[in-house]
C-alpha atoms as a PDB file:
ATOM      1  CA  UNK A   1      -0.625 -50.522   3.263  1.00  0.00           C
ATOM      2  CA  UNK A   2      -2.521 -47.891   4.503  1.00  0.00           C
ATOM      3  CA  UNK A   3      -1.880 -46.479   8.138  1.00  0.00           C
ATOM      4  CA  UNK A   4      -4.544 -46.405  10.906  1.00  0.00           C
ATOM      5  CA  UNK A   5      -4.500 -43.556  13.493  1.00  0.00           C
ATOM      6  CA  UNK A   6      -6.442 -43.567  16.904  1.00  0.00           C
ATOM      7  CA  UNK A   7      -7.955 -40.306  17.930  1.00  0.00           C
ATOM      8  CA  UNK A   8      -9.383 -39.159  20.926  1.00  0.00           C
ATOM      9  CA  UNK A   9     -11.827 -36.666  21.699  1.00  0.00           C
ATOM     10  CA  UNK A  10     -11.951 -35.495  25.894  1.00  0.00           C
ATOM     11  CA  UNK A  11     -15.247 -32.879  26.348  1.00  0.00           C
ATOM     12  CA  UNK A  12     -17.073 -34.810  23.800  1.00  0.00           C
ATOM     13  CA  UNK A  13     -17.805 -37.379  26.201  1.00  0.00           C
ATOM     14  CA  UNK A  14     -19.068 -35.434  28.697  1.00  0.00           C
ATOM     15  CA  UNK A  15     -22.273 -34.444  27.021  1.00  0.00           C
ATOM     16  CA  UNK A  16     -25.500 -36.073  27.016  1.00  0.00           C
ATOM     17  CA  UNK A  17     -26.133 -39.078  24.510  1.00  0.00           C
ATOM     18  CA  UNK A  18     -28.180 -36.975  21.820  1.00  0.00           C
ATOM     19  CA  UNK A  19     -25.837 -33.936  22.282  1.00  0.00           C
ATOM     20  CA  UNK A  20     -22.456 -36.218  22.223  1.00  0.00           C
ATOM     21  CA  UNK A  21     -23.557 -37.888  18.921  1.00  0.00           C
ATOM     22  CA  UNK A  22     -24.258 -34.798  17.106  1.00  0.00           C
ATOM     23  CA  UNK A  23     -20.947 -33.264  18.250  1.00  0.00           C
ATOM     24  CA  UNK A  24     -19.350 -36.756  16.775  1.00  0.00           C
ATOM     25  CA  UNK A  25     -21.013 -36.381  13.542  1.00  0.00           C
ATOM     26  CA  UNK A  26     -19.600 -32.888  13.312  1.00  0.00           C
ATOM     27  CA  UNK A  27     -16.180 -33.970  14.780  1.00  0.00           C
ATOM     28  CA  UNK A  28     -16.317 -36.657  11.967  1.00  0.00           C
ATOM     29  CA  UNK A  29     -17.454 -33.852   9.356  1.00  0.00           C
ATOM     30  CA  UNK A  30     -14.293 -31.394  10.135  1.00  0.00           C
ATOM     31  CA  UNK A  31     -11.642 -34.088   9.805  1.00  0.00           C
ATOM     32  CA  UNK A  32     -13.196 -35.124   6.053  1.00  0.00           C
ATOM     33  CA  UNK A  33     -13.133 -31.445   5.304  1.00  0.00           C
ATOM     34  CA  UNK A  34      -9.114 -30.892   6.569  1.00  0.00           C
ATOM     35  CA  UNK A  35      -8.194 -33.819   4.631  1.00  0.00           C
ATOM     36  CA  UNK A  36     -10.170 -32.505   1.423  1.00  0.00           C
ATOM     37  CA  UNK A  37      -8.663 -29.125   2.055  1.00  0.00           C
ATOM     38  CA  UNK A  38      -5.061 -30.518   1.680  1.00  0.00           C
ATOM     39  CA  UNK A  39      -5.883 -32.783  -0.884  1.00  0.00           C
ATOM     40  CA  UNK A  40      -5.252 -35.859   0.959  1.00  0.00           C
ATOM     41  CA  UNK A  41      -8.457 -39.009   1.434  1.00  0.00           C
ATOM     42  CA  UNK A  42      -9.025 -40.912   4.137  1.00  0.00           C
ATOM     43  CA  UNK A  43     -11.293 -43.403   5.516  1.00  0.00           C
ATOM     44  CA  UNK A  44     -13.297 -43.156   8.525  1.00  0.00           C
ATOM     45  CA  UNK A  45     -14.643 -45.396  11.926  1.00  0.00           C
ATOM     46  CA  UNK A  46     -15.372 -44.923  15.071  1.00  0.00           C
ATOM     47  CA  UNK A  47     -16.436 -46.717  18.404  1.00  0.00           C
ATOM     48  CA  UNK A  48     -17.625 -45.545  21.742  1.00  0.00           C
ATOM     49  CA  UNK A  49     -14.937 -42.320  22.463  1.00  0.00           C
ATOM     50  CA  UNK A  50     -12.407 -43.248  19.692  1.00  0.00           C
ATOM     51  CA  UNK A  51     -12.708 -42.370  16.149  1.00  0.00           C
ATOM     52  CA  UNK A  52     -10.359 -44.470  13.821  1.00  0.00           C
ATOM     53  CA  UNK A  53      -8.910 -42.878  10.451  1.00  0.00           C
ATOM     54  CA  UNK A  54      -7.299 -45.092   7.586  1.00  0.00           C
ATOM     55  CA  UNK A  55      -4.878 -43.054   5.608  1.00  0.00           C
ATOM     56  CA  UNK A  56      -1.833 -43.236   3.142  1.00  0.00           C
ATOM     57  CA  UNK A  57       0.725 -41.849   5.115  1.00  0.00           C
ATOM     58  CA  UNK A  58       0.792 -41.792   9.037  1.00  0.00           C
ATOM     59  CA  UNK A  59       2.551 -38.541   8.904  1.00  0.00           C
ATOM     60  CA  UNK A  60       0.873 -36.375   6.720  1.00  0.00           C
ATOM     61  CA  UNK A  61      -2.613 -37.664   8.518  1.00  0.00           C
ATOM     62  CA  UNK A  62      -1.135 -36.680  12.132  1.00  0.00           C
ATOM     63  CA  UNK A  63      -0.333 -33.086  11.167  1.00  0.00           C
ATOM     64  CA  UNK A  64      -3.990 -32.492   9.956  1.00  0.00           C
ATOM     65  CA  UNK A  65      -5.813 -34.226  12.713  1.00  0.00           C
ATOM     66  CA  UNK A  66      -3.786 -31.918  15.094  1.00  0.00           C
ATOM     67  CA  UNK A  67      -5.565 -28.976  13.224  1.00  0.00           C
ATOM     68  CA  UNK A  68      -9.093 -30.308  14.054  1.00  0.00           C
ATOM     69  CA  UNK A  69     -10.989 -28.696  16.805  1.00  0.00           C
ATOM     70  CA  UNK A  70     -12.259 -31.521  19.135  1.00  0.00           C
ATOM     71  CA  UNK A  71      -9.317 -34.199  18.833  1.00  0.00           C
ATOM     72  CA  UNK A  72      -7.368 -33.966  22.008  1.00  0.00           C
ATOM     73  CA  UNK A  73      -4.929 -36.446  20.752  1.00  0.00           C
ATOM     74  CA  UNK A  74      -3.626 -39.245  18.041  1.00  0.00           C
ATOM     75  CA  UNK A  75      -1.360 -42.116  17.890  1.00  0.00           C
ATOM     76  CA  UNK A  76      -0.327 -44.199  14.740  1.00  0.00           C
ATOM     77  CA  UNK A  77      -2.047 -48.020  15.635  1.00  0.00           C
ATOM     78  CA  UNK A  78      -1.179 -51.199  15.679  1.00  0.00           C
ATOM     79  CA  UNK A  79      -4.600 -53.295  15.299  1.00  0.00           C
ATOM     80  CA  UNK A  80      -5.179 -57.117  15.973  1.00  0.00           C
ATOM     81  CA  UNK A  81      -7.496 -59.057  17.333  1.00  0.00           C
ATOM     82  CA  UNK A  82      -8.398 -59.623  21.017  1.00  0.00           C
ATOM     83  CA  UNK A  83      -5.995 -62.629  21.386  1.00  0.00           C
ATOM     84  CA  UNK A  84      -3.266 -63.426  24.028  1.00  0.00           C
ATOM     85  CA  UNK A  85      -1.044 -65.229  21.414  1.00  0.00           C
ATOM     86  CA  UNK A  86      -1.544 -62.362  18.910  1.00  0.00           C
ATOM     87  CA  UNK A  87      -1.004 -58.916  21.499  1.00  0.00           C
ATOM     88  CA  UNK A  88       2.398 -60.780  22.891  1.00  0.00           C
ATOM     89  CA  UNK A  89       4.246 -61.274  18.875  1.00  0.00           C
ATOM     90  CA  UNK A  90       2.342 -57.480  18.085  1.00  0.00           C
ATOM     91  CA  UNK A  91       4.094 -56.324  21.747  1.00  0.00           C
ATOM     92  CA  UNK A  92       7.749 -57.771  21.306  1.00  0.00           C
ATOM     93  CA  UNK A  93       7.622 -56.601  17.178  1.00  0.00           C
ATOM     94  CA  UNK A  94       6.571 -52.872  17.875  1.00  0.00           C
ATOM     95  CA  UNK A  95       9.013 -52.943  21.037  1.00  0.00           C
ATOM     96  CA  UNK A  96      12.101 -54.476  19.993  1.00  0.00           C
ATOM     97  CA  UNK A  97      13.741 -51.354  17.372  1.00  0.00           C
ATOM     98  CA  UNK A  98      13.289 -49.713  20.729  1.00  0.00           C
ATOM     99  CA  UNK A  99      14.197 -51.345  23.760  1.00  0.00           C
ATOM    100  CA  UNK A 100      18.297 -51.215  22.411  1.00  0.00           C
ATOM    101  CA  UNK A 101      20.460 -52.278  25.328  1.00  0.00           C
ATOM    102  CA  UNK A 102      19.969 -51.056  28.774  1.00  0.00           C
ATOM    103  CA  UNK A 103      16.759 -49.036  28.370  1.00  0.00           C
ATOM    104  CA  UNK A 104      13.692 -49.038  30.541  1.00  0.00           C
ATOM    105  CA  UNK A 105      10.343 -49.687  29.292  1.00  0.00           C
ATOM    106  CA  UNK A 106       6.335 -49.407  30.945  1.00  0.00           C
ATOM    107  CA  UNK A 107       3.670 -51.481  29.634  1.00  0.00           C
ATOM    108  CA  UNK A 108       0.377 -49.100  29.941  1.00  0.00           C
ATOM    109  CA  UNK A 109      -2.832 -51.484  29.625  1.00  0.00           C
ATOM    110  CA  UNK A 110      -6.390 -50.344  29.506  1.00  0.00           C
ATOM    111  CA  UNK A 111      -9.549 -52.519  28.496  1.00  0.00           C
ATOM    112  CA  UNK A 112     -12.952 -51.880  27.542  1.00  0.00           C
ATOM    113  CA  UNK A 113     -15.455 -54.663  27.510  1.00  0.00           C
ATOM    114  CA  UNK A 114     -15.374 -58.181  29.350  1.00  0.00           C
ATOM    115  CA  UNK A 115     -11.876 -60.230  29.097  1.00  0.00           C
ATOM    116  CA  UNK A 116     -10.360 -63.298  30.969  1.00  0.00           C
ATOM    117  CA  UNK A 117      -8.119 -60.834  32.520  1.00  0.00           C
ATOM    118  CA  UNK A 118      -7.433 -57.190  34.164  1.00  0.00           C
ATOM    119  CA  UNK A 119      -5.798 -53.997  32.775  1.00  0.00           C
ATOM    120  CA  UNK A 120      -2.905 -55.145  35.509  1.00  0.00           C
ATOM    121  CA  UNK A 121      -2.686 -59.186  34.524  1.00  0.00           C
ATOM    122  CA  UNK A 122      -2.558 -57.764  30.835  1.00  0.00           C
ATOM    123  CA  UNK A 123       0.702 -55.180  31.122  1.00  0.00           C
ATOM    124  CA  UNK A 124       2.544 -57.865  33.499  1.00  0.00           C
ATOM    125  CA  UNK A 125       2.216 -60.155  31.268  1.00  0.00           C
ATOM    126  CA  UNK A 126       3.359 -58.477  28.051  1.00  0.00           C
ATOM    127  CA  UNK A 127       6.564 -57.011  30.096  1.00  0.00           C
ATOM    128  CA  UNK A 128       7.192 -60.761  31.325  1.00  0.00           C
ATOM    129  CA  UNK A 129       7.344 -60.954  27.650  1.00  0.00           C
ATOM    130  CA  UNK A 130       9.302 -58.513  26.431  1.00  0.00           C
ATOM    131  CA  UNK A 131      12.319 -59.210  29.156  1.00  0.00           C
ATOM    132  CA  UNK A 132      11.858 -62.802  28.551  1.00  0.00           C
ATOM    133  CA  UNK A 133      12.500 -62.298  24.601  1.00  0.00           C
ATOM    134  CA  UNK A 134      14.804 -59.729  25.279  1.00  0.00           C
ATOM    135  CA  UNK A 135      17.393 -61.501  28.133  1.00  0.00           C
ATOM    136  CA  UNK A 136      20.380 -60.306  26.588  1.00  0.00           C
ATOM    137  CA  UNK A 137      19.558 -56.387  26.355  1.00  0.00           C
ATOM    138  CA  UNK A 138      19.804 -56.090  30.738  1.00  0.00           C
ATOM    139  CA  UNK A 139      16.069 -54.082  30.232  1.00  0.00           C
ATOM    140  CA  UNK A 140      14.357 -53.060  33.309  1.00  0.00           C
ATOM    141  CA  UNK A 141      10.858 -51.495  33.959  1.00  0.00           C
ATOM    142  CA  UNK A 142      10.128 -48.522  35.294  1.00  0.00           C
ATOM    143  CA  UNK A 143       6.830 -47.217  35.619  1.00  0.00           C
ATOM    144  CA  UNK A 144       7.397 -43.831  36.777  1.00  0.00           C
ATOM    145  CA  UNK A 145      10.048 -42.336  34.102  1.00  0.00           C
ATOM    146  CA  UNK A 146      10.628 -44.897  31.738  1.00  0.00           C
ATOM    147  CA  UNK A 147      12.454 -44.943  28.916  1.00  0.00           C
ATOM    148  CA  UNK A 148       9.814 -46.369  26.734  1.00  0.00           C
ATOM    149  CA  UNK A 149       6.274 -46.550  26.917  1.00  0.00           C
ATOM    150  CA  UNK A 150       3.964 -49.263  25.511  1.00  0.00           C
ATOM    151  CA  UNK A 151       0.528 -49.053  24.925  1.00  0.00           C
ATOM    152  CA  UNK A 152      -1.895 -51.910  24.810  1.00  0.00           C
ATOM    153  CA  UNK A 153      -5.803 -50.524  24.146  1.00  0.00           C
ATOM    154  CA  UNK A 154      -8.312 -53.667  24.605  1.00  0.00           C
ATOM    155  CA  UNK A 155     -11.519 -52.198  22.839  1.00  0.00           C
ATOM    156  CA  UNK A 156     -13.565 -55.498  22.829  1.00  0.00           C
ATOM    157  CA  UNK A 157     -12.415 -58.239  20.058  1.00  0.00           C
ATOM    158  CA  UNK A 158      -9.904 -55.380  18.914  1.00  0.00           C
ATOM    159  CA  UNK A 159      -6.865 -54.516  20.081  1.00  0.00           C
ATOM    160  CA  UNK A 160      -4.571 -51.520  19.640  1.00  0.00           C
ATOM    161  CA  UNK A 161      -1.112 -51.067  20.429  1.00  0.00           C
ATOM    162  CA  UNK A 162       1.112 -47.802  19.894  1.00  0.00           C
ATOM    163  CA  UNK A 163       4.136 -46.292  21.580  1.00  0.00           C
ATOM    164  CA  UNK A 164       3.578 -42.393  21.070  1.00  0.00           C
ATOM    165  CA  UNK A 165       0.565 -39.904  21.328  1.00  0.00           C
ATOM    166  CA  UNK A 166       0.642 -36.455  19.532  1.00  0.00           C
ATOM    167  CA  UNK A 167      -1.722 -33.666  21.196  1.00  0.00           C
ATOM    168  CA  UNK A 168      -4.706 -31.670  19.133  1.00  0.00           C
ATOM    169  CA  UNK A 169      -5.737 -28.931  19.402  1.00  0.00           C
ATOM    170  CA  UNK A 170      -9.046 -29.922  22.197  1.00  0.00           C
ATOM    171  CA  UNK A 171     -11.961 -28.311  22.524  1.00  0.00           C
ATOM    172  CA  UNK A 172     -15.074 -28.531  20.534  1.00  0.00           C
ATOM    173  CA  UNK A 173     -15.610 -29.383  17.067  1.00  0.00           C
ATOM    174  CA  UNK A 174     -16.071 -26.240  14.934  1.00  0.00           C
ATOM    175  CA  UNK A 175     -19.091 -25.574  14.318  1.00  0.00           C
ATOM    176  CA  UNK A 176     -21.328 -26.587  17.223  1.00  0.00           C
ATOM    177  CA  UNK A 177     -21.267 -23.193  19.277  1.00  0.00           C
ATOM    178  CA  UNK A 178     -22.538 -19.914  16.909  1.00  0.00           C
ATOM    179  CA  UNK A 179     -20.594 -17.632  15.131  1.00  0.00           C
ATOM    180  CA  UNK A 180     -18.152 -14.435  15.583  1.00  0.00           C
ATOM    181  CA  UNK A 181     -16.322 -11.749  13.768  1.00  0.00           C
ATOM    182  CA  UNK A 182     -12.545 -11.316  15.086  1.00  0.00           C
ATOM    183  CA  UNK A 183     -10.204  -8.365  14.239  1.00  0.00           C
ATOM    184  CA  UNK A 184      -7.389  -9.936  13.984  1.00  0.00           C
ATOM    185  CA  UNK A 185      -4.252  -7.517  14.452  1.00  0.00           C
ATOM    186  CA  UNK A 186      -1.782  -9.007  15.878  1.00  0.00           C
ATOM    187  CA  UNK A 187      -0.972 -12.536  17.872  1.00  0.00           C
ATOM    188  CA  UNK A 188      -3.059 -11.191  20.849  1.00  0.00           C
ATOM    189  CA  UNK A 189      -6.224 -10.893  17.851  1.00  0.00           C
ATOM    190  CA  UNK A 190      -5.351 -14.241  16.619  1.00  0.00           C
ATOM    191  CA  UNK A 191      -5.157 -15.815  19.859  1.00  0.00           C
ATOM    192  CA  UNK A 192      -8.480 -14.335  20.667  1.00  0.00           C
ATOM    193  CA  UNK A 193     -10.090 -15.659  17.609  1.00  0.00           C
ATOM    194  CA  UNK A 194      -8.342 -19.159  17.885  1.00  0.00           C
ATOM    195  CA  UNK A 195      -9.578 -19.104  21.360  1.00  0.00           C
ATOM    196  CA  UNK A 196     -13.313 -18.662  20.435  1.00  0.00           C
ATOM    197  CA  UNK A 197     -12.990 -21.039  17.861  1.00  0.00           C
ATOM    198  CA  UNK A 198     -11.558 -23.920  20.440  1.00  0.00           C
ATOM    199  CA  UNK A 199     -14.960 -23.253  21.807  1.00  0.00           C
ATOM    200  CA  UNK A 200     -16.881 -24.539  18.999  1.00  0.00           C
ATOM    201  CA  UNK A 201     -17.517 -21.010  17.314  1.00  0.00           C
ATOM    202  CA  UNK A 202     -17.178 -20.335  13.137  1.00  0.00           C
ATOM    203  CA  UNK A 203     -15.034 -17.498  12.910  1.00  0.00           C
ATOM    204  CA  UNK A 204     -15.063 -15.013  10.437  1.00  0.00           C
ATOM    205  CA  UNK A 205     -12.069 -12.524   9.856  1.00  0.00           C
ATOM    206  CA  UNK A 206     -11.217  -8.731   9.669  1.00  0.00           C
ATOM    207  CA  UNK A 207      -7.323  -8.470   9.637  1.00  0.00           C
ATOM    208  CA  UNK A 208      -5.102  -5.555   9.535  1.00  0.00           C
ATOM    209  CA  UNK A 209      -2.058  -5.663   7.435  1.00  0.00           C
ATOM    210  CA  UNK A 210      -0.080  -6.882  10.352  1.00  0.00           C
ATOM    211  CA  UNK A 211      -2.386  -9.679  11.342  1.00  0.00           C
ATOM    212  CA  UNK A 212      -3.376 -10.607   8.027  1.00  0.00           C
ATOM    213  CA  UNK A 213       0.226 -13.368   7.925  1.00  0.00           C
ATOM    214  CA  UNK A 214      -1.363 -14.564  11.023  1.00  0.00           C
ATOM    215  CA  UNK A 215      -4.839 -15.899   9.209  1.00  0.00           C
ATOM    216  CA  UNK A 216      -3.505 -17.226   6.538  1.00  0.00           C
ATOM    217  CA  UNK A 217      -0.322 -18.993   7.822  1.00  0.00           C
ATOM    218  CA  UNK A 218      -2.466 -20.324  10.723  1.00  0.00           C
ATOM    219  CA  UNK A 219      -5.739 -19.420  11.769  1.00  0.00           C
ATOM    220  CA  UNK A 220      -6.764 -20.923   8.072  1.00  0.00           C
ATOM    221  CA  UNK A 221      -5.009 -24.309   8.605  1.00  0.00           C
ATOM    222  CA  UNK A 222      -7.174 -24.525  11.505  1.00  0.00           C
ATOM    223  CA  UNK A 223     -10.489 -23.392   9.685  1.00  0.00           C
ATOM    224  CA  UNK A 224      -9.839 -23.693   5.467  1.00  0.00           C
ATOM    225  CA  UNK A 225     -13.084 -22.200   4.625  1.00  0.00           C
ATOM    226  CA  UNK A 226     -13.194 -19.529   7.393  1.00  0.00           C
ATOM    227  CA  UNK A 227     -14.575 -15.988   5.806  1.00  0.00           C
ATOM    228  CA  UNK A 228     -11.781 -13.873   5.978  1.00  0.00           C
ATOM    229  CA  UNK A 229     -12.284  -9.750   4.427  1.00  0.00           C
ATOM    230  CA  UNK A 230      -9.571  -7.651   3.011  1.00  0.00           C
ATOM    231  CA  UNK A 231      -7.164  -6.369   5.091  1.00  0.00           C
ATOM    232  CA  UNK A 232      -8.061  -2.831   6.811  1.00  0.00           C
ATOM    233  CA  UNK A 233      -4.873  -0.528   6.740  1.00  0.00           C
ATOM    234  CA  UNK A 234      -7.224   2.384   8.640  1.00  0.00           C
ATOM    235  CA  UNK A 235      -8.096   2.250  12.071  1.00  0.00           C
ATOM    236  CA  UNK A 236     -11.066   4.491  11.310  1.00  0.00           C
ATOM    237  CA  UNK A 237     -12.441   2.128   9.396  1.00  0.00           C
ATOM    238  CA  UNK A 238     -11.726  -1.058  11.356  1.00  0.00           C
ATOM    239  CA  UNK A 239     -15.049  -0.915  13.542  1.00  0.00           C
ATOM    240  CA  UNK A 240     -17.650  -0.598  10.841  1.00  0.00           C
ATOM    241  CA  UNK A 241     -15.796  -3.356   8.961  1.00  0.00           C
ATOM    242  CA  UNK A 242     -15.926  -5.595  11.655  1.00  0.00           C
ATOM    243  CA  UNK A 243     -19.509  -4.495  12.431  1.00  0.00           C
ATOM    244  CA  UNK A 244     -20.242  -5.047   8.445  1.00  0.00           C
ATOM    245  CA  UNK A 245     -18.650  -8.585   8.807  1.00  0.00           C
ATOM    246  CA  UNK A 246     -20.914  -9.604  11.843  1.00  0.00           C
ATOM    247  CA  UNK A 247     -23.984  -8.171  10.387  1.00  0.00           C
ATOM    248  CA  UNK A 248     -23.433 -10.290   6.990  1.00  0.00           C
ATOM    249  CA  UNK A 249     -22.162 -13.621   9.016  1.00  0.00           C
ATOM    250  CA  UNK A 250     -25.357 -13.289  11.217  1.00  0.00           C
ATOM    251  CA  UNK A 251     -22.672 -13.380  14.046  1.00  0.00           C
ATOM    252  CA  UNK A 252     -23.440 -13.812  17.620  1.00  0.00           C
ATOM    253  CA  UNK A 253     -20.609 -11.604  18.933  1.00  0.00           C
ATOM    254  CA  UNK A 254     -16.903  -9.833  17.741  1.00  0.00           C
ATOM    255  CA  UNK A 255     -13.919 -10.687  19.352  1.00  0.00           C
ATOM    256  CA  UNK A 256     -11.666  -7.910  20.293  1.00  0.00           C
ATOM    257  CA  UNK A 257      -7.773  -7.953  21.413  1.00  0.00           C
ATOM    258  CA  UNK A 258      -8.801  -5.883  24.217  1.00  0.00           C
ATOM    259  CA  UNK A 259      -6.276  -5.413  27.282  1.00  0.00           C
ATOM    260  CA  UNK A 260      -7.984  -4.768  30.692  1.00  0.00           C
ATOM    261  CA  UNK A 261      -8.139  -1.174  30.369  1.00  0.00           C
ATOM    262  CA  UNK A 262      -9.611  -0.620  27.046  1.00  0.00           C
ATOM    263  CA  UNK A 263     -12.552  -3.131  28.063  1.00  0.00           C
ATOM    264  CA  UNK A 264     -15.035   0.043  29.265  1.00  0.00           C
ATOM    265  CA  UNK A 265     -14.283   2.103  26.106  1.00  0.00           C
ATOM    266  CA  UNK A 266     -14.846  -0.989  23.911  1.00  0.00           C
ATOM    267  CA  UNK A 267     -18.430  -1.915  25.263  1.00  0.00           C
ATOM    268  CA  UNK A 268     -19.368   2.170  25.242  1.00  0.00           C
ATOM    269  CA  UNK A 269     -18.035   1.574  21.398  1.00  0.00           C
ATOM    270  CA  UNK A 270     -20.047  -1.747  20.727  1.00  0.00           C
ATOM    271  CA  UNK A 271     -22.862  -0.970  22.431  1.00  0.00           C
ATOM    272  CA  UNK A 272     -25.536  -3.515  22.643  1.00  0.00           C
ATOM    273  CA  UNK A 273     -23.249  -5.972  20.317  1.00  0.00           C
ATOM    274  CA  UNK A 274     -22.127  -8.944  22.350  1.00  0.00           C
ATOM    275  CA  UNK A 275     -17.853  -8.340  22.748  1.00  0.00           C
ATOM    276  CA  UNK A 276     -15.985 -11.590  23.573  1.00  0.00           C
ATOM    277  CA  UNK A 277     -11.917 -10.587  24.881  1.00  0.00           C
ATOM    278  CA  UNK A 278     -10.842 -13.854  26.029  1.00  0.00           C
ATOM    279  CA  UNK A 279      -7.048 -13.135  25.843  1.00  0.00           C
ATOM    280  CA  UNK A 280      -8.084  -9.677  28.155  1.00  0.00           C
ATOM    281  CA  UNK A 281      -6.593 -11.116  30.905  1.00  0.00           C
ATOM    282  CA  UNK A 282      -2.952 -11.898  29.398  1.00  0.00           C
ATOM    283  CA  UNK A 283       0.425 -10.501  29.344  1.00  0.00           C
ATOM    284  CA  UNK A 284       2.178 -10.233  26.424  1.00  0.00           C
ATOM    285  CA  UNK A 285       4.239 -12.903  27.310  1.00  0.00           C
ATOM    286  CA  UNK A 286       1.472 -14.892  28.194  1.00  0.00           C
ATOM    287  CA  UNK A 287      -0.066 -14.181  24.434  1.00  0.00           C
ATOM    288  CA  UNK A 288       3.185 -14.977  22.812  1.00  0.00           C
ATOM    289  CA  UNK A 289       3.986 -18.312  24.689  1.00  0.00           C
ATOM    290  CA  UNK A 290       0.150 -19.827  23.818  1.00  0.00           C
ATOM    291  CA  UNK A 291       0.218 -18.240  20.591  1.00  0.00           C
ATOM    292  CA  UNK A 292       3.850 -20.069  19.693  1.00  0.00           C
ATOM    293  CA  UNK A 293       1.970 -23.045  20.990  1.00  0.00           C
ATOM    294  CA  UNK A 294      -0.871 -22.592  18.328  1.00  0.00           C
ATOM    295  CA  UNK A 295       1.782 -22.006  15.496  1.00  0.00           C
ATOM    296  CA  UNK A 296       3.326 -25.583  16.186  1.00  0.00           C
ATOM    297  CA  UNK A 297       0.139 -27.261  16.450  1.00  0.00           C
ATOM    298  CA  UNK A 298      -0.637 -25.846  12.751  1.00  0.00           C
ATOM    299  CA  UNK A 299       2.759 -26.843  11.262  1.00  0.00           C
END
């Protein structure tokens, strides 16, 4: 039986009608090109703000939707119908491997469309259900640190229920925002080009030897068809590869792992080439703690 995810999309929404569904098309675009990258199908749906995706193993399908620019988050489903009979037996059968003696659980409700009841009736009535099927276990609720979580998504005649979300990557779906050429030398380079590529932005590559692990362990999961060049070993040569790379990409900009102080020097260098430095303001620290962050997100 094939699993069904839930995934969400945040900026997306913000944009204006024509904008948003051209951004969703793209959104839907990138995750049929991750799975085809790692060899894996799917099938595809979506409603207004949720995009659904049917595939063979729940797993597998979470770790490359968390690679795809755009999804802010995912959660293995439950679906059934809109039916008060059908969300209670759904409730108490996803809850009760986890509600084991003594734990606390929340019942988080939300609704879209028009239903006999609120988002409030509907989670006070499933937890009247799960203690009342449960007597035996001494459960409690809590709503502010529970020790489970249940999720009941009205979406019309449709219903979803799930217990767990796992975070993507945000942003905007590759592809809507230009293109750049990174040098990539390091984790400050790759955060750099990550960054830009959060932002909607195709990315194409110069590495040095030291960053080079970087691309294709990571920046790669997040972009498989991202033009990356041979690796430059001389820093004489770094600039008018990178400048070669932009030129041939028809790039908009090159992203540099520029710290504060090497900014002036850089735009003397680049001259009337558009330089984008968006880790310029970090420590190293900083750059290692969001660049860890990236490195579980591709796992």
């Amino acid at each position: 039986m094939a699993a069904l995810l839930l995934v969400r999309y945040g900026e997306l929404a913000l944009k204006s009608p024509p904008v948003r569904r051209e951004f969703e098309r793209t959104l839907s675009h990138n995750v049929l090109e991750q799975f085809l990258a790692a060899g894996e199908s799917c099938r595809l749906r979506s409603d207004h703000g949720h995009l659904y995706v049917e595939a063979d193993d729940a797993t597998r399908a979470i770790r490359i939707l968390r690679r795809v620019f755009g999804v802010t988050s995912v959660s293995s489903v439950v679906e059934i119908p809109t039916d008060r009979d059908a969300i209670r037996a759904a409730s108490i059968e996803m809850a009760a491997p986890l509600l084991t003696e003594g734990r606390s659980f929340a019942v988080r409700a939300r609704r879209t469309g028009q239903h006999p009841f609120t988002s409030q009736e509907l989670a006070a009535s499933v937890g009247s259900d799960l203690l009342d099927r449960f007597p035996d276990r001494h459960l409690r609720v809590d709503l502010d640190h529970p020790d489970v979580e249940l999720f009941v998504e009205v979406r019309d005649a449709r219903t979803y229920l799930y217990v767990d979300r796992e975070a993507g990557p945000g942003g905007l779906p590759l592809g809507v925002a230009g293109r750049v050429a990174a040098l990539v030398d390091g984790p400050r380079g790759a955060l750099g080009a990550y960054l830009l590529m959060k932002r909607g932005c195709r990315c194409a590559v110069v590495p040095t030897p030291e960053g080079a692990p970087l691309v294709e362990k990571v920046l790669r999961r997040f972009d498989p068809k991202a033009r990356v060049a041979e690796p430059v070993s001389d820093p004489a040569r770094i600039d008018v590869s990178l400048s070669s790379l932009a030129d041939e990409t028809h790039a908009d900009g090159v992203v540099l792992p520029l710290l504060i102080e090497d900014y002036p020097n850089a735009k003397v260098r680049w001259g009337e080439r558009v330089v984008f430095s968006p880790t310029v303001g970090f420590s190293d620290e900083e750059v290692e703690g969001r660049w860890l962050a990236v490195e579980r997100l591709a796992a």
